[in-house]
C-alpha atoms as a PDB file:
ATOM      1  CA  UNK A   1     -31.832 -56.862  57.558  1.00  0.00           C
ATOM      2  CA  UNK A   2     -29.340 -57.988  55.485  1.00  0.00           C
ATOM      3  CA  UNK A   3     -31.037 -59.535  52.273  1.00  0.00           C
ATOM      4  CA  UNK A   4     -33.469 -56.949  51.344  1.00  0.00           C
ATOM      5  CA  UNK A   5     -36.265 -57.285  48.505  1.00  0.00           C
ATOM      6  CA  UNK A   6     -37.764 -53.358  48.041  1.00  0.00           C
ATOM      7  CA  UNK A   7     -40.854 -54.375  46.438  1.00  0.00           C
ATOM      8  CA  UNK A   8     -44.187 -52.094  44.815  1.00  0.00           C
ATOM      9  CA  UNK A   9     -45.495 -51.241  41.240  1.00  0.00           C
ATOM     10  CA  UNK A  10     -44.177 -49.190  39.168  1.00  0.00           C
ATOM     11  CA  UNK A  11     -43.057 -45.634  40.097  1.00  0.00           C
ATOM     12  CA  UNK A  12     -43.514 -46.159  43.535  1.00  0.00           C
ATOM     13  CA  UNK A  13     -39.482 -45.143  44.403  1.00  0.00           C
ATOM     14  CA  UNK A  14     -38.171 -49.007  44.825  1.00  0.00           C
ATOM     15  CA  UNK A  15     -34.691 -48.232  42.969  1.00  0.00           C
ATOM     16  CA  UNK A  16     -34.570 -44.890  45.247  1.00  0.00           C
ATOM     17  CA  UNK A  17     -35.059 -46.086  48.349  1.00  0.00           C
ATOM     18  CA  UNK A  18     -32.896 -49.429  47.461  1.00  0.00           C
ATOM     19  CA  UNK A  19     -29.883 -47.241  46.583  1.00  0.00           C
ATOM     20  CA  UNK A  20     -30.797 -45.264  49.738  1.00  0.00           C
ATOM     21  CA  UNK A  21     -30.653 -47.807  51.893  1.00  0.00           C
ATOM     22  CA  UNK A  22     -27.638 -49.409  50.465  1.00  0.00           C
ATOM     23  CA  UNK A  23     -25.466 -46.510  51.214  1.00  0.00           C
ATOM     24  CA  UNK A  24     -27.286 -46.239  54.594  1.00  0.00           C
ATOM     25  CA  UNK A  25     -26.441 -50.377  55.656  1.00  0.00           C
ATOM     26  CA  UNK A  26     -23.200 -50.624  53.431  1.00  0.00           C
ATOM     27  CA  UNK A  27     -25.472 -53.541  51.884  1.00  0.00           C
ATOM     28  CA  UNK A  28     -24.576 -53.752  47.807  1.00  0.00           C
ATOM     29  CA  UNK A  29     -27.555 -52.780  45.790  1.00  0.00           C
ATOM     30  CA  UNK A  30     -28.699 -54.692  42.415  1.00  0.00           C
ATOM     31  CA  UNK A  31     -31.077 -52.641  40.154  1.00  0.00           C
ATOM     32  CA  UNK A  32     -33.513 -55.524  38.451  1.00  0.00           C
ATOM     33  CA  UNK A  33     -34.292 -54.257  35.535  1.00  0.00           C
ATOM     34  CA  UNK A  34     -30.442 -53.890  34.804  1.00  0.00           C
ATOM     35  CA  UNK A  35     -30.687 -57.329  35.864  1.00  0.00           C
ATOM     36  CA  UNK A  36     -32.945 -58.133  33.496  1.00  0.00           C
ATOM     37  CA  UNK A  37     -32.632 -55.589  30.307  1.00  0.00           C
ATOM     38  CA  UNK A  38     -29.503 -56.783  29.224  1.00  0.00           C
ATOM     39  CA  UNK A  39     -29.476 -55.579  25.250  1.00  0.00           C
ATOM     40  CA  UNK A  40     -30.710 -53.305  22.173  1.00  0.00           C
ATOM     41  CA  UNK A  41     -34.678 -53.049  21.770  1.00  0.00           C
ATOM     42  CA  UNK A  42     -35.310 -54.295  25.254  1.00  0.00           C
ATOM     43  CA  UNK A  43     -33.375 -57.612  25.283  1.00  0.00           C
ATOM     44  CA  UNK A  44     -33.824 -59.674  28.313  1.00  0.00           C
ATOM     45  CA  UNK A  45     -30.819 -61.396  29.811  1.00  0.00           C
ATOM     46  CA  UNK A  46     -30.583 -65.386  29.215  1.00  0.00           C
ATOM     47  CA  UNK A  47     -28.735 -65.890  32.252  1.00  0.00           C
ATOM     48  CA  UNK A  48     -31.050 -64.283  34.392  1.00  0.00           C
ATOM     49  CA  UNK A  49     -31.468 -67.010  37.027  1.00  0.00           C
ATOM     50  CA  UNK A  50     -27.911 -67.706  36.993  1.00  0.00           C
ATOM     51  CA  UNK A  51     -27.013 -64.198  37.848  1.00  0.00           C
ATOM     52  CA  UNK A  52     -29.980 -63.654  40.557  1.00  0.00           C
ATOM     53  CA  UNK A  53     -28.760 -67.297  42.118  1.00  0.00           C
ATOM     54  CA  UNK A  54     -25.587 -66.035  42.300  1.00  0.00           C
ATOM     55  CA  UNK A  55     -25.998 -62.555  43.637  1.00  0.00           C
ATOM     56  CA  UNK A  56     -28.710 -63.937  46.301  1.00  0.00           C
ATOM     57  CA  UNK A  57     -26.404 -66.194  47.330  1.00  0.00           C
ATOM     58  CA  UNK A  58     -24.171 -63.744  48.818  1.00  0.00           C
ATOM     59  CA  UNK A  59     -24.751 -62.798  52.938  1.00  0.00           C
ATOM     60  CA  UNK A  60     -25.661 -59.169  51.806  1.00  0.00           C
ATOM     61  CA  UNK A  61     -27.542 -57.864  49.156  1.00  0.00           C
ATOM     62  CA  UNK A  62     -30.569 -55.383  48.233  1.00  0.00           C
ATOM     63  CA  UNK A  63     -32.996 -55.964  45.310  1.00  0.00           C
ATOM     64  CA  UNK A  64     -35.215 -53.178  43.973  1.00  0.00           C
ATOM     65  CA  UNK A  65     -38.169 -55.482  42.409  1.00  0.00           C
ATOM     66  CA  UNK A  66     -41.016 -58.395  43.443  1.00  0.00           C
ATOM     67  CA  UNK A  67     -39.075 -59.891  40.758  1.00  0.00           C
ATOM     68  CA  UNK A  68     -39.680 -61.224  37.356  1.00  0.00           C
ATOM     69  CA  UNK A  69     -41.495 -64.718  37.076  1.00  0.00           C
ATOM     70  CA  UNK A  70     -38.597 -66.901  37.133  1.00  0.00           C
ATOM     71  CA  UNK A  71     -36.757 -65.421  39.742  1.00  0.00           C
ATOM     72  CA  UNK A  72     -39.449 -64.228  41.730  1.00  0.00           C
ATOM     73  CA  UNK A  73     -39.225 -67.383  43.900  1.00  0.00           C
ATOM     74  CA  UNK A  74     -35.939 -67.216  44.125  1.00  0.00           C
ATOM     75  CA  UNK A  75     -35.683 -64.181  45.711  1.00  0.00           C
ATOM     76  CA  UNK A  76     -38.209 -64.161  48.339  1.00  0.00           C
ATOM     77  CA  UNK A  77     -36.819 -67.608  49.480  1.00  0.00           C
ATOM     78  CA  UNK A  78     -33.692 -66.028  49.754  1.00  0.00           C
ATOM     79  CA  UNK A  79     -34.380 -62.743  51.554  1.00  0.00           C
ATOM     80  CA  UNK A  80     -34.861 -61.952  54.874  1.00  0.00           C
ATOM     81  CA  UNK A  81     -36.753 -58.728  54.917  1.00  0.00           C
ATOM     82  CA  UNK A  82     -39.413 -57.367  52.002  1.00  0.00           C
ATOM     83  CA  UNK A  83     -39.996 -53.877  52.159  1.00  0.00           C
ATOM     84  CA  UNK A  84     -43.064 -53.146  50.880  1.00  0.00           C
ATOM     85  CA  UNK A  85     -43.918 -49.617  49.101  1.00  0.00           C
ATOM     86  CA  UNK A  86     -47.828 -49.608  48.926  1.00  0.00           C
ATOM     87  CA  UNK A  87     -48.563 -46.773  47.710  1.00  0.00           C
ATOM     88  CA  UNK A  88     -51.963 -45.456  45.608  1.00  0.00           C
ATOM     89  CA  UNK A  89     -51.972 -44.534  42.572  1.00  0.00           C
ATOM     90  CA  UNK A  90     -53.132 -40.945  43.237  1.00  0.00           C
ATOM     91  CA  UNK A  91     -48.830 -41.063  44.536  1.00  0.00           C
ATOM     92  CA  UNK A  92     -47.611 -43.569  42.212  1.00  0.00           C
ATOM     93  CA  UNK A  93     -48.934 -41.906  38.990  1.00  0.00           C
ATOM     94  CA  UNK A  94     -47.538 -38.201  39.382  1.00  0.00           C
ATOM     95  CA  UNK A  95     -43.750 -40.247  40.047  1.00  0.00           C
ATOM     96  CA  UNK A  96     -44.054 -42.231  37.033  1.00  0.00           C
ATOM     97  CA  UNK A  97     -45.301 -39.921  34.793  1.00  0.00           C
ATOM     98  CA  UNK A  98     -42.518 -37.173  35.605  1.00  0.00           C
ATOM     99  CA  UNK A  99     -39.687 -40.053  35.610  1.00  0.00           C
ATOM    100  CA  UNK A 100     -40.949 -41.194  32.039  1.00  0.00           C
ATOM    101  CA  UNK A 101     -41.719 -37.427  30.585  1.00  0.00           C
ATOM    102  CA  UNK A 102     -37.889 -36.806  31.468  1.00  0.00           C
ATOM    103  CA  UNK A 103     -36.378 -40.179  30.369  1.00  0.00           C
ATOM    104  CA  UNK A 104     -37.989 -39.412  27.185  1.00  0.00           C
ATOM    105  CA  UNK A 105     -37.214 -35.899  26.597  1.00  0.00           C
ATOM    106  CA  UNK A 106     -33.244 -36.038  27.949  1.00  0.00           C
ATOM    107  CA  UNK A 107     -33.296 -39.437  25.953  1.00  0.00           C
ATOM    108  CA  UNK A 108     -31.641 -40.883  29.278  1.00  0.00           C
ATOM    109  CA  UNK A 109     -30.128 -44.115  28.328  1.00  0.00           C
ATOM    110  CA  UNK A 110     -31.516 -47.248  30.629  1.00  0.00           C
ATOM    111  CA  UNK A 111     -30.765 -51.064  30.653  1.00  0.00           C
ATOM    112  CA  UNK A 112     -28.747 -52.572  28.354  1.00  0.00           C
ATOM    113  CA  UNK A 113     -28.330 -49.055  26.274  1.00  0.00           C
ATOM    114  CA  UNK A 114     -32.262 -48.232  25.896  1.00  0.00           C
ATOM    115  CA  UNK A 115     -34.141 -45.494  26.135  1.00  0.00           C
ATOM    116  CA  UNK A 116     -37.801 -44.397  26.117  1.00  0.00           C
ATOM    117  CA  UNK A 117     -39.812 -43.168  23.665  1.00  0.00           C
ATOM    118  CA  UNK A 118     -42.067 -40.544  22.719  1.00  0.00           C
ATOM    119  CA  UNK A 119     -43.664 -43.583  20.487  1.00  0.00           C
ATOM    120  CA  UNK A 120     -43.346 -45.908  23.494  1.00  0.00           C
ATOM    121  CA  UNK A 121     -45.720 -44.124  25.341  1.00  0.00           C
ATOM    122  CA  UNK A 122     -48.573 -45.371  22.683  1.00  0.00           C
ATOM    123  CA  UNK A 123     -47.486 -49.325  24.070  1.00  0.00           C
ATOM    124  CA  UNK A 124     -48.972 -51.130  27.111  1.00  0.00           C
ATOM    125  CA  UNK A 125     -45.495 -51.930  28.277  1.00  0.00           C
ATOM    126  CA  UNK A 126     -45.002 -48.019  28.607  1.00  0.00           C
ATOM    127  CA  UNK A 127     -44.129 -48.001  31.902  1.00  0.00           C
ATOM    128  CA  UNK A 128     -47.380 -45.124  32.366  1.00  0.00           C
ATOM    129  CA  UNK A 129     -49.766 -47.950  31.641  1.00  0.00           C
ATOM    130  CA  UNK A 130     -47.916 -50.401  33.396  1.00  0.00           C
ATOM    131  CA  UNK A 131     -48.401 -48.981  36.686  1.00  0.00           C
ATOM    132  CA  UNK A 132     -51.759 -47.816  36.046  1.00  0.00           C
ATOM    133  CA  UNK A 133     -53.016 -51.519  34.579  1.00  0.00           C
ATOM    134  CA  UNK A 134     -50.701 -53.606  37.217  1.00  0.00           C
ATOM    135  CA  UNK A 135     -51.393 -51.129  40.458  1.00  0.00           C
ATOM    136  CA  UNK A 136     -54.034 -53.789  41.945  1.00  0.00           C
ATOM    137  CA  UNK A 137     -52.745 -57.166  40.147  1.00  0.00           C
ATOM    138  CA  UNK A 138     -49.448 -56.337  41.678  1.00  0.00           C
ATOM    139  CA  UNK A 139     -50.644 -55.279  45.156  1.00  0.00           C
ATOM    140  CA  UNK A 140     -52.793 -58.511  45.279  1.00  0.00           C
ATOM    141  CA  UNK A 141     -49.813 -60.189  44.572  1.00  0.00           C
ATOM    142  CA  UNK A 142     -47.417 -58.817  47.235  1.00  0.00           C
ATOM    143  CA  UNK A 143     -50.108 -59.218  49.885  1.00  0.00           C
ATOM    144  CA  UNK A 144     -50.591 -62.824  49.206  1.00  0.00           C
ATOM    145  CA  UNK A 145     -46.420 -63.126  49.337  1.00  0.00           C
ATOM    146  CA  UNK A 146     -46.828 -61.656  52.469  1.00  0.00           C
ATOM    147  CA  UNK A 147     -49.678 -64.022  53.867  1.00  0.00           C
ATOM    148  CA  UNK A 148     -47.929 -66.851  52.050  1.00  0.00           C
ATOM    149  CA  UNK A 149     -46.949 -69.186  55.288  1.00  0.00           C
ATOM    150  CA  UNK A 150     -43.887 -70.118  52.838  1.00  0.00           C
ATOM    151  CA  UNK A 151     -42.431 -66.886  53.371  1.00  0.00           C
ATOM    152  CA  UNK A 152     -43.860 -66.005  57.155  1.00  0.00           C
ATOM    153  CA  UNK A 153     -40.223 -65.798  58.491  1.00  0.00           C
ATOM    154  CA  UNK A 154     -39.442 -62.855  56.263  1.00  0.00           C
ATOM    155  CA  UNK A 155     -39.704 -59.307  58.085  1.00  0.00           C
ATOM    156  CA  UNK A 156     -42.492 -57.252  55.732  1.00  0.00           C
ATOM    157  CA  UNK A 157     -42.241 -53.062  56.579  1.00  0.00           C
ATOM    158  CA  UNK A 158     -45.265 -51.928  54.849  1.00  0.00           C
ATOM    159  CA  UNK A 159     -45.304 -48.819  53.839  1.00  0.00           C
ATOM    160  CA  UNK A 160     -48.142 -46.462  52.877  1.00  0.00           C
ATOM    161  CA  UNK A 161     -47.298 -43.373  52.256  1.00  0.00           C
ATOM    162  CA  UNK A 162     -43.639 -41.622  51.056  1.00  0.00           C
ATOM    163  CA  UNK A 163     -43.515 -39.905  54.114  1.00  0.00           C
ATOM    164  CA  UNK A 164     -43.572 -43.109  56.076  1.00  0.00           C
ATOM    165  CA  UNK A 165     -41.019 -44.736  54.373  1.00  0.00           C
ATOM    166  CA  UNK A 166     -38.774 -41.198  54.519  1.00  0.00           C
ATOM    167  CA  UNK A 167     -39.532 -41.027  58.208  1.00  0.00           C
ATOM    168  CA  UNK A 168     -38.180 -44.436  59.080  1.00  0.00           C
ATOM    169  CA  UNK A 169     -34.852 -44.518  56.379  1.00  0.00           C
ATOM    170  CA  UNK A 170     -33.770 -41.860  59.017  1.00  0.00           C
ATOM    171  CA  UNK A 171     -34.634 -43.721  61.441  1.00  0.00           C
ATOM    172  CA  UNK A 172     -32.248 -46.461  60.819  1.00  0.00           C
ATOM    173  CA  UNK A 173     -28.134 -45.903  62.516  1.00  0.00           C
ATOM    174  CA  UNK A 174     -25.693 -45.794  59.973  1.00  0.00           C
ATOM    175  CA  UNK A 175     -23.725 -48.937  59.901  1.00  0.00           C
ATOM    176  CA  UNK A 176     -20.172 -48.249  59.190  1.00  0.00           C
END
C-alpha cells in the first residue's frame, strides 16, 4: 500500500481518512480538489494532467478522489490499492450537510481562495446536491472500476460503514 486512491461520493470522509492515513504510512497526501480548483470563482487548473502525471509518478503517494475525467485513468492505472468508502446516504448526507452549513457560515476559504455560499446552496454543483444526485451514478461507477479486469491487480478495501473503516485505520502499525 503505497499508491493509495481513497475513493466515494461526496461527504463520505475521503480527504479525512487520506490525511489520516498519510500521517499513519508516512505516505504524502494530495487533496484533489486542490488539485483541481486552482483559481477565483471555481477555476480549474490547466495543467491538471501534468501535475497528477507527475505526482503519480512518484513511489508514494495518497489521493483523496475517483478522480476527475481526465485523470481518472490515470490514477487508477497508477495505484496500487483503492480504498473504497461506500457508504449510504442516510451517513453521507448528515457529513455533507454539517461540512457545507459550516464552510458557509465561518466563510472557510477552499481551493484556489473560494468559499461557499449561502447562494451556492440554490446550484446543482452545491456540493448538498452533488452527493445526493451522484450517490448511485458514482457508486455504479466505482464498482465497475473495481470489476474492471484492467484494474484487477489493484487491492480494493471496501468499506461500508465509518466504523469499519475507523476500526481497521487502527488496525494498521505505524510505519516510521
Amino acid at each position: 500500500m503505497e499508491r493509495v486512491l481513497v475513493v466515494g461520493v461526496t461527504g463520505a470522509g475521503k480527504s479525512t481518512l487520506a490525511r489520516a492515513l498519510s500521517r499513519r504510512l508516512g505516505l504524502p497526501y494530495h487533496e484533489m480538489d486542490a488539485l483541481y480548483f486552482n483559481g477565483p470563482d471555481w477555476a480549474v487548473n490547466d495543467e491538471l494532467t501534468g501535475d497528477v502525471s507527475r505526482l503519480t509518478a512518484e513511489p508514494c503517494w495518497i489521493v483523496d478522489s475517483l478522480g476527475y475525467p481526465e485523470v481518472r485513468d490515470l490514477l487508477w492505472d497508477r495505484a496500487d490499492t483503492v480504498i473504497w468508502l461506500d457508504y449510504p446516504k442516510r451517513v453521507i448526507m448528515p457529513r455533507v450537510l454539517r461540512r457545507s452549513f459550516r464552510r458557509t457560515a465561518t466563510r472557510e476559504v477552499l481551493f484556489g481562495g473560494n468559499r461557499e455560499t449561502w447562494r451556492d446552496w440554490l446550484s446543482r454543483e452545491h456540493p448538498a446536491w452533488w452527493a445526493w444526485s451522484q450517490h448511485g451514478p458514482r457508486r455504479r461507477e466505482v464498482g465497475r472500476r473495481v470489476r474492471d479486469p484492467r484494474f484487477a491487480p489493484l487491492d480494493t478495501l471496501r468499506f461500508g460503514h465509518p466504523n469499519d473503516t475507523a476500526a481497521w485505520l487502527a488496525s494498521l502499525p505505524r510505519r516510521q
